[in-house]
C-alpha atoms as a PDB file:
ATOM      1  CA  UNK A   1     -20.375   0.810 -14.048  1.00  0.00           C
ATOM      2  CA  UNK A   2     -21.174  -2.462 -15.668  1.00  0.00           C
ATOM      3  CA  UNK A   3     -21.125  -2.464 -19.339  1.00  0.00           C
ATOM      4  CA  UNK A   4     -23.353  -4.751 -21.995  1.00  0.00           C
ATOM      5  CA  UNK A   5     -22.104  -5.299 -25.038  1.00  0.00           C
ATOM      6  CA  UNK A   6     -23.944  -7.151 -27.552  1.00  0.00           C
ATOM      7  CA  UNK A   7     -23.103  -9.369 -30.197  1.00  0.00           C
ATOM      8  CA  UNK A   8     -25.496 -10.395 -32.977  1.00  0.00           C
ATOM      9  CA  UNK A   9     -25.236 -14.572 -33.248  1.00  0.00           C
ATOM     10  CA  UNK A  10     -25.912 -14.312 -37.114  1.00  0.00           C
ATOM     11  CA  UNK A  11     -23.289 -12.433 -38.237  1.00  0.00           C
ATOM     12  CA  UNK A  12     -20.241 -14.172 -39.688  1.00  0.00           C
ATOM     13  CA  UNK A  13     -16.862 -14.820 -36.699  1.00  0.00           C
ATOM     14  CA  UNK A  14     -13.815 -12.401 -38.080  1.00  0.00           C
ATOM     15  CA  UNK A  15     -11.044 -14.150 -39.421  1.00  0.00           C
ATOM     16  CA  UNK A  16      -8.363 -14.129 -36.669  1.00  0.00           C
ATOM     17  CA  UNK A  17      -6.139 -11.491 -38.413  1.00  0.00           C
ATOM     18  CA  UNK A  18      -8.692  -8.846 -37.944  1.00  0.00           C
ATOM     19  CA  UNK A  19      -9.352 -10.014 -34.257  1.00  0.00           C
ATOM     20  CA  UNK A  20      -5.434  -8.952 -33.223  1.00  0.00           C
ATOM     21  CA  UNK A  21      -5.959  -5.113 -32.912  1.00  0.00           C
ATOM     22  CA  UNK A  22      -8.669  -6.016 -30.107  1.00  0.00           C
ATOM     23  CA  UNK A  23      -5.415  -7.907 -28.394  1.00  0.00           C
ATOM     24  CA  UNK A  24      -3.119  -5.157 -29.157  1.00  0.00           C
ATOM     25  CA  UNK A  25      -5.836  -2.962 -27.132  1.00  0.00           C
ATOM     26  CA  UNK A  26      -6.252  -5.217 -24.272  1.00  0.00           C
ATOM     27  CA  UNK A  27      -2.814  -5.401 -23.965  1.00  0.00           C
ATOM     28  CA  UNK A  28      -1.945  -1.994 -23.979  1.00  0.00           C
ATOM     29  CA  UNK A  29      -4.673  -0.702 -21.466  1.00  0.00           C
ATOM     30  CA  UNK A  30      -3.174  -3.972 -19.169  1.00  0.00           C
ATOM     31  CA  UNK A  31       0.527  -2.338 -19.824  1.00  0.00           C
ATOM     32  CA  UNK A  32      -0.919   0.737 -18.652  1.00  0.00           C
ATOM     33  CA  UNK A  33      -2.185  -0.378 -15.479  1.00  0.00           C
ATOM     34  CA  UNK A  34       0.993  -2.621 -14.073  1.00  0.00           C
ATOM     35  CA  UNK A  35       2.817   0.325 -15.609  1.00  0.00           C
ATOM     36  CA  UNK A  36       0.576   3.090 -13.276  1.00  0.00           C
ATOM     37  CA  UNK A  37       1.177   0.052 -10.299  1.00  0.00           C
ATOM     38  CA  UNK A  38       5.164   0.410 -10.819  1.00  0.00           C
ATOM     39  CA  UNK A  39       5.366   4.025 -11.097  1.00  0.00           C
ATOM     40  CA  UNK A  40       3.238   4.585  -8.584  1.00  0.00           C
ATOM     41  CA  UNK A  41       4.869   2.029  -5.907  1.00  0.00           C
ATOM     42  CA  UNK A  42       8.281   3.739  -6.986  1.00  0.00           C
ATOM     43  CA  UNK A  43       7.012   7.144  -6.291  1.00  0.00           C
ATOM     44  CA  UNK A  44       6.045   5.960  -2.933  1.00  0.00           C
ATOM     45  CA  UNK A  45       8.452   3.120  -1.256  1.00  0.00           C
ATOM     46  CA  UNK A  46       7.155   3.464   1.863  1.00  0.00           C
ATOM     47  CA  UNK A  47       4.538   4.291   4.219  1.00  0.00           C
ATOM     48  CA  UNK A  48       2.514   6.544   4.203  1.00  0.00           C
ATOM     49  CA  UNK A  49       1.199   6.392   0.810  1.00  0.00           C
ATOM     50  CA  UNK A  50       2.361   2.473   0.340  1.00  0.00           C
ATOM     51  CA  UNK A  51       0.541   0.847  -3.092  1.00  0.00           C
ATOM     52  CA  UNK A  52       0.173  -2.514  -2.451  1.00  0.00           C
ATOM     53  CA  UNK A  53      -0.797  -5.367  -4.544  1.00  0.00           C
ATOM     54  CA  UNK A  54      -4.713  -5.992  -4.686  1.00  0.00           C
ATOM     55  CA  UNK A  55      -6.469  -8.665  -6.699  1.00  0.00           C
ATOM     56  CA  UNK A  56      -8.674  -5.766  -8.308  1.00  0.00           C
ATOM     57  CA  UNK A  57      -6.182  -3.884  -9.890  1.00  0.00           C
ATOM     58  CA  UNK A  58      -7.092  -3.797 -13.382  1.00  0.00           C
ATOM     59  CA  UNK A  59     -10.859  -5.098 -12.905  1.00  0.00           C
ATOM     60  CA  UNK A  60     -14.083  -3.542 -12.768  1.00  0.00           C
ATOM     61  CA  UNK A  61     -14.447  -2.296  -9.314  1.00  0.00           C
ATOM     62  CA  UNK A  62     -16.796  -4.464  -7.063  1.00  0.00           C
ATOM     63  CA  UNK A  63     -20.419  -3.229  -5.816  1.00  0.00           C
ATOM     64  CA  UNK A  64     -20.476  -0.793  -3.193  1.00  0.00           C
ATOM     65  CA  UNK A  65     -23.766   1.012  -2.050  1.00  0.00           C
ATOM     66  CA  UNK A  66     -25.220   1.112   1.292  1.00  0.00           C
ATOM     67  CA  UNK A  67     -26.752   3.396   3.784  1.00  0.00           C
ATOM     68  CA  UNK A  68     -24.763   6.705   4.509  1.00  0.00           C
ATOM     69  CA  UNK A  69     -24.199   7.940   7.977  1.00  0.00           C
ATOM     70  CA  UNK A  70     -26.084  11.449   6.955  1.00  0.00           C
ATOM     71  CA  UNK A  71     -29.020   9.678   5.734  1.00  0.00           C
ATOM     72  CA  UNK A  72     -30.167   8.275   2.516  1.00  0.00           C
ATOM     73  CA  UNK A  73     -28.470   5.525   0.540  1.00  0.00           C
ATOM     74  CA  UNK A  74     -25.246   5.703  -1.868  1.00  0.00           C
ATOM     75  CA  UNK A  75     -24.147   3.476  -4.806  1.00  0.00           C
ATOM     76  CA  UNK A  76     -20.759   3.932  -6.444  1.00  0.00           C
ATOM     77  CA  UNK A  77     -20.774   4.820  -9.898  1.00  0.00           C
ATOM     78  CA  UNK A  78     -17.796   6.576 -11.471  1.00  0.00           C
ATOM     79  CA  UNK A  79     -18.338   6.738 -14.864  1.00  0.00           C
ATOM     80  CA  UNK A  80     -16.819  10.035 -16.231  1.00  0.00           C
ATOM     81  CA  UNK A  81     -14.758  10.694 -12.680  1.00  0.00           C
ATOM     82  CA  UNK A  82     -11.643   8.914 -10.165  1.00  0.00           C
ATOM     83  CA  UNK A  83     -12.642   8.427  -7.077  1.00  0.00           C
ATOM     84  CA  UNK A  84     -11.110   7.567  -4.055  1.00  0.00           C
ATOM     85  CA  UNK A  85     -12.704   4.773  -1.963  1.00  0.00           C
ATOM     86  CA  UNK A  86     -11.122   5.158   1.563  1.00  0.00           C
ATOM     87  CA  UNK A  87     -12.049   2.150   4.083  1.00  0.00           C
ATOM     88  CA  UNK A  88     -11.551   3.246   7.925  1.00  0.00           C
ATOM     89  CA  UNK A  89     -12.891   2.958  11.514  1.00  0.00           C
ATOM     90  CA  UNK A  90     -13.239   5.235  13.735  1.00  0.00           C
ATOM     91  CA  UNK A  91     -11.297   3.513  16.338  1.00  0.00           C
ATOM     92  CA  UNK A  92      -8.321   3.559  13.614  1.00  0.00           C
ATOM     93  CA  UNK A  93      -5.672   6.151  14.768  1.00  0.00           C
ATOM     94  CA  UNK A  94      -4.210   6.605  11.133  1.00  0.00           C
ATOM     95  CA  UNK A  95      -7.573   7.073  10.306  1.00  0.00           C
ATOM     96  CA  UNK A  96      -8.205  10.147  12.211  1.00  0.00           C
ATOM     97  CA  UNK A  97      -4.988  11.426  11.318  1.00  0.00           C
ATOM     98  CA  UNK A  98      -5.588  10.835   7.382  1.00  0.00           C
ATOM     99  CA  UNK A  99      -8.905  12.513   7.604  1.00  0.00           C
ATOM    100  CA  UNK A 100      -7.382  15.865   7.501  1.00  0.00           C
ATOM    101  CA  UNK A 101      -4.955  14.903   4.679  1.00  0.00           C
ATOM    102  CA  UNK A 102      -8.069  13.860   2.379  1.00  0.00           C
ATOM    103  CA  UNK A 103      -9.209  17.799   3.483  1.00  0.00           C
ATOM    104  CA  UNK A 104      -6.331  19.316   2.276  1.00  0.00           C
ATOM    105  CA  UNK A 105      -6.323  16.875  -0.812  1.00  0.00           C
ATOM    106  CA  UNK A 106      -9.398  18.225  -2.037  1.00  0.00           C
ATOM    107  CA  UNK A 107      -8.774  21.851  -1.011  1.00  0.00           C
ATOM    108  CA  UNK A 108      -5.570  21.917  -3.358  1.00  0.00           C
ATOM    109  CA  UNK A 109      -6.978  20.162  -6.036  1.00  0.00           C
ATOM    110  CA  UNK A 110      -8.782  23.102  -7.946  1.00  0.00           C
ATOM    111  CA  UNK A 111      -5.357  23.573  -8.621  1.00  0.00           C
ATOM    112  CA  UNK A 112      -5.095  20.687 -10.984  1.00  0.00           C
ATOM    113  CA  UNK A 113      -6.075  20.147 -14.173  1.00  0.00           C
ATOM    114  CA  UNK A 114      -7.942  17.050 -12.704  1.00  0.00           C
ATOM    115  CA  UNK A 115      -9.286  18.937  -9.969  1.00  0.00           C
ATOM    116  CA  UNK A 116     -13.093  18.845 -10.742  1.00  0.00           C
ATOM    117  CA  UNK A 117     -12.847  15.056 -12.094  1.00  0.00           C
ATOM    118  CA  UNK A 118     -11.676  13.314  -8.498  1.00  0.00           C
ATOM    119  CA  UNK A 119     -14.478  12.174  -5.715  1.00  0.00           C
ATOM    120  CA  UNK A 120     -14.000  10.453  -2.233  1.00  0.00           C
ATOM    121  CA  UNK A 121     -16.343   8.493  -0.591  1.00  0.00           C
ATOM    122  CA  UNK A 122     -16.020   6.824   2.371  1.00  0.00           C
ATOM    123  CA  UNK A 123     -17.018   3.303   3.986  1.00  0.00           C
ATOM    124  CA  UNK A 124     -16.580   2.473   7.476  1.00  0.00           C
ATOM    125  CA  UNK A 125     -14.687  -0.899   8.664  1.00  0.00           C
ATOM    126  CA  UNK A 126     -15.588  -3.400  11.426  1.00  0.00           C
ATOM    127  CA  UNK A 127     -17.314  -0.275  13.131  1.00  0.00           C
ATOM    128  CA  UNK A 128     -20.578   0.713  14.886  1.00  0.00           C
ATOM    129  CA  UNK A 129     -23.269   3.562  13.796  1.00  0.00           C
ATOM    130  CA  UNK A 130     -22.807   6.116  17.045  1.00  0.00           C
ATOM    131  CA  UNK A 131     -18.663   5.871  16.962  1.00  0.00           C
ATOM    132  CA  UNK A 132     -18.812   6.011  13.346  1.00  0.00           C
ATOM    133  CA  UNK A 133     -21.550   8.879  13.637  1.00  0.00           C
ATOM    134  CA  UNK A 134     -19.348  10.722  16.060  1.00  0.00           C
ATOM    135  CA  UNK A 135     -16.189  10.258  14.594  1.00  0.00           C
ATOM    136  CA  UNK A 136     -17.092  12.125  11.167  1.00  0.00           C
ATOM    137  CA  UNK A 137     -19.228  14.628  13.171  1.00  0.00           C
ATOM    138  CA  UNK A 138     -15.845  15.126  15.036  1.00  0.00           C
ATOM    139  CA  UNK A 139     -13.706  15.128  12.148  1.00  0.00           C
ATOM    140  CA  UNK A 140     -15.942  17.793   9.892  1.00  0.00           C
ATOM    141  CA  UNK A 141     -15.649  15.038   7.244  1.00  0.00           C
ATOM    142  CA  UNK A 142     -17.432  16.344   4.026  1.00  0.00           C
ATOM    143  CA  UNK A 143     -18.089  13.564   1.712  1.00  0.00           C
ATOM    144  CA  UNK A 144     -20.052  10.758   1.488  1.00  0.00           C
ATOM    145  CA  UNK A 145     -19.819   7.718   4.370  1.00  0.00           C
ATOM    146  CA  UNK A 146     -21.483   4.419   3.423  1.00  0.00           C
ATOM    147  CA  UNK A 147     -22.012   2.318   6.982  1.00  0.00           C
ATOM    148  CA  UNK A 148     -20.413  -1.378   6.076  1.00  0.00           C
ATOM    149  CA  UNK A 149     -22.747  -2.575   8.823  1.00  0.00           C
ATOM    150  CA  UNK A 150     -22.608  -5.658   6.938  1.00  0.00           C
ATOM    151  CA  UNK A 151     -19.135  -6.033   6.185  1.00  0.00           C
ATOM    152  CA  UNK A 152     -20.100  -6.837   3.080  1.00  0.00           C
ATOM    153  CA  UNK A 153     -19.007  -3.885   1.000  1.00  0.00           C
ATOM    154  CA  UNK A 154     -15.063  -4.436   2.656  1.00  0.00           C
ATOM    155  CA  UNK A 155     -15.754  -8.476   2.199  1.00  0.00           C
ATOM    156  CA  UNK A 156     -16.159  -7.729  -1.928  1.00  0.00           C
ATOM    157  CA  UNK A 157     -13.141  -5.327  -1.640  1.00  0.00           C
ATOM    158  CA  UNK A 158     -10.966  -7.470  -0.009  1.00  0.00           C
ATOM    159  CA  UNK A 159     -10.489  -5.081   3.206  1.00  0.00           C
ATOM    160  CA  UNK A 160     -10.711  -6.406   7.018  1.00  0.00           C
ATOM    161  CA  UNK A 161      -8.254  -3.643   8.365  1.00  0.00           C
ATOM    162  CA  UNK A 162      -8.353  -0.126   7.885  1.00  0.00           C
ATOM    163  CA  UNK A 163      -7.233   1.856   6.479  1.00  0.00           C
ATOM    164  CA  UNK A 164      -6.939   1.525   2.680  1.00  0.00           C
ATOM    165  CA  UNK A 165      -7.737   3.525   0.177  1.00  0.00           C
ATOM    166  CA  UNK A 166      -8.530   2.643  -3.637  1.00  0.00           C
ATOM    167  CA  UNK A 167      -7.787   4.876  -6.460  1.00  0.00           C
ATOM    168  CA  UNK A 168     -11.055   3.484  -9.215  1.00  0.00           C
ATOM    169  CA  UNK A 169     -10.303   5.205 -12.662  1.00  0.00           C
ATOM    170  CA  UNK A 170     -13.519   6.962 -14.938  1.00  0.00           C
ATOM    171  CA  UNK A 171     -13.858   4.013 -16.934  1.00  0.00           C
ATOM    172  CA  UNK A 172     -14.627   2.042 -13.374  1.00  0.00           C
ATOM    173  CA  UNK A 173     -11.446   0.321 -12.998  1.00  0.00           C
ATOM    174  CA  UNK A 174      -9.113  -0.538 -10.193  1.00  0.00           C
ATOM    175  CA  UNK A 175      -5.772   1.572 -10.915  1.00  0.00           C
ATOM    176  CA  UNK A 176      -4.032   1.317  -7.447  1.00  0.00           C
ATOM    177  CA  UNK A 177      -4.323   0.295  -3.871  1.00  0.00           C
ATOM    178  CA  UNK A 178      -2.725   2.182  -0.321  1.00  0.00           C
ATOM    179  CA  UNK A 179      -2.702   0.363   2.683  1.00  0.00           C
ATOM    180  CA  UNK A 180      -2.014   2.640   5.566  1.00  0.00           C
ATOM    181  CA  UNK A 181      -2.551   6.167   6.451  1.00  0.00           C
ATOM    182  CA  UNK A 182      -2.577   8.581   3.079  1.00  0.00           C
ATOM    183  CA  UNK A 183      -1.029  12.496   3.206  1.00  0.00           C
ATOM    184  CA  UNK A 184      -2.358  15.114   0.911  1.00  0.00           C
ATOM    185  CA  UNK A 185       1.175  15.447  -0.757  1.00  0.00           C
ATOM    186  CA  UNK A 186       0.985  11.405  -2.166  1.00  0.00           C
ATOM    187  CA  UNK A 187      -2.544  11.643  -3.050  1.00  0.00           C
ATOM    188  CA  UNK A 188      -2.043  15.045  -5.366  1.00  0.00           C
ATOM    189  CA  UNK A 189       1.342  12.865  -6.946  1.00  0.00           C
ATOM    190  CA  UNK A 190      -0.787   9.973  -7.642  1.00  0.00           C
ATOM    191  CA  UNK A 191      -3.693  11.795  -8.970  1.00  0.00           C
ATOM    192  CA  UNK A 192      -1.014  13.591 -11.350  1.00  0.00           C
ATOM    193  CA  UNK A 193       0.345  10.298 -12.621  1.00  0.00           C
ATOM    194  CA  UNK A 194      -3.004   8.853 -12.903  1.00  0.00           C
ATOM    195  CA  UNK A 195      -3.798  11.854 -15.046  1.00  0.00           C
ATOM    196  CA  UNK A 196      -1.288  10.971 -16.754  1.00  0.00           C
ATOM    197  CA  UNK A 197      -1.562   7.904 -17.356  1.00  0.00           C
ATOM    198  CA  UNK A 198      -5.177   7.913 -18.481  1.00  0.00           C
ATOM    199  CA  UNK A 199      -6.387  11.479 -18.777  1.00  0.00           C
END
């Protein structure tokens, strides 16, 4: 997700005129983001689906790779897509119950025009391997859970209790943050105003 951009040290500094469309940019893209925030948090008052604040919003979105439950070893990169980034435990009762929601989230969305461009992955909380194991075995959860065996993964993300859930834009940003239990109604209306919002 990280991205280099190079300057060459011999070339001449613009004058500061020519420097204000980058401003105008940056503060555009940062209107568009506590703009998304407000709309968002309007749409949805109240729990379920309650955005909350998070220092990430408009940043790069920290590291996150790890071991999955199924085997093999993820790393987050969502260049070109949104993804979802739900944090739970299996000892979470919101989390069970919002498991099904994220099922019937991605069963309607082939109905959307941003249908094939929206991912979930999951990361388990303050949890152990077998419950965690048993739990999405359980649950028939279908996409990919990294084990936060760690707790390093929710340390960067600023998560100690499930659940939350983190909307991360294609270009690898932050857009939003729901604390509590999701339903597939909120996530389809935030997915269409992150659409958009951003394309």
């Amino acid at each position: 997700m990280a991205v280099s951009v190079s300057k060459d040290a011999a070339g001449p500094s613009l004058p500061s005129k020519r420097r204000h469309p980058a401003r105008w940019v940056l503060g555009a893209v940062s209107l568009a983001i506590v703009a998304f925030a407000v709309a968002a948090a309007s749409a949805h008052p109240s729990s379920p689906n309650a955005v909350a604040p998070s220092p990430l919003v408009g940043k790069t979105a920290p590291a996150l790779s790890g071991r999955l439950l199924s085997g093999g070893s993820y790393r987050l990169d969502p260049t070109g897509e949104y993804m979802l980034v739900n944090f739970f435990a299996s000892w979470c009762t919101p989390c069970r119950a919002e498991t099904s929601a994220f099922e019937r989230f991605l069963a309607e969305a082939p109905a959307h025009p941003w249908g094939s461009s929206v991912h979930i992955v999951g990361v388990t909380v303050n949890d152990r391997t077998t419950s965690a194991q048993a739990f999405v075995k359980q649950l028939k959860v279908t996409w990919p859970v990294v084990f936060d065996g760690s707790g390093v993964v929710g340390l960067n993300w600023g998560v100690s209790n499930p659940p939350q859930t983190f909307l991360v834009a294609p270009d690898g940003k932050v857009v939003t943050r729901i604390v509590g239990q999701v339903t597939a109604p909120g996530l389809v209306a935030l997915m269409n105003l992150a659409w958009s919002t951003y394309g």
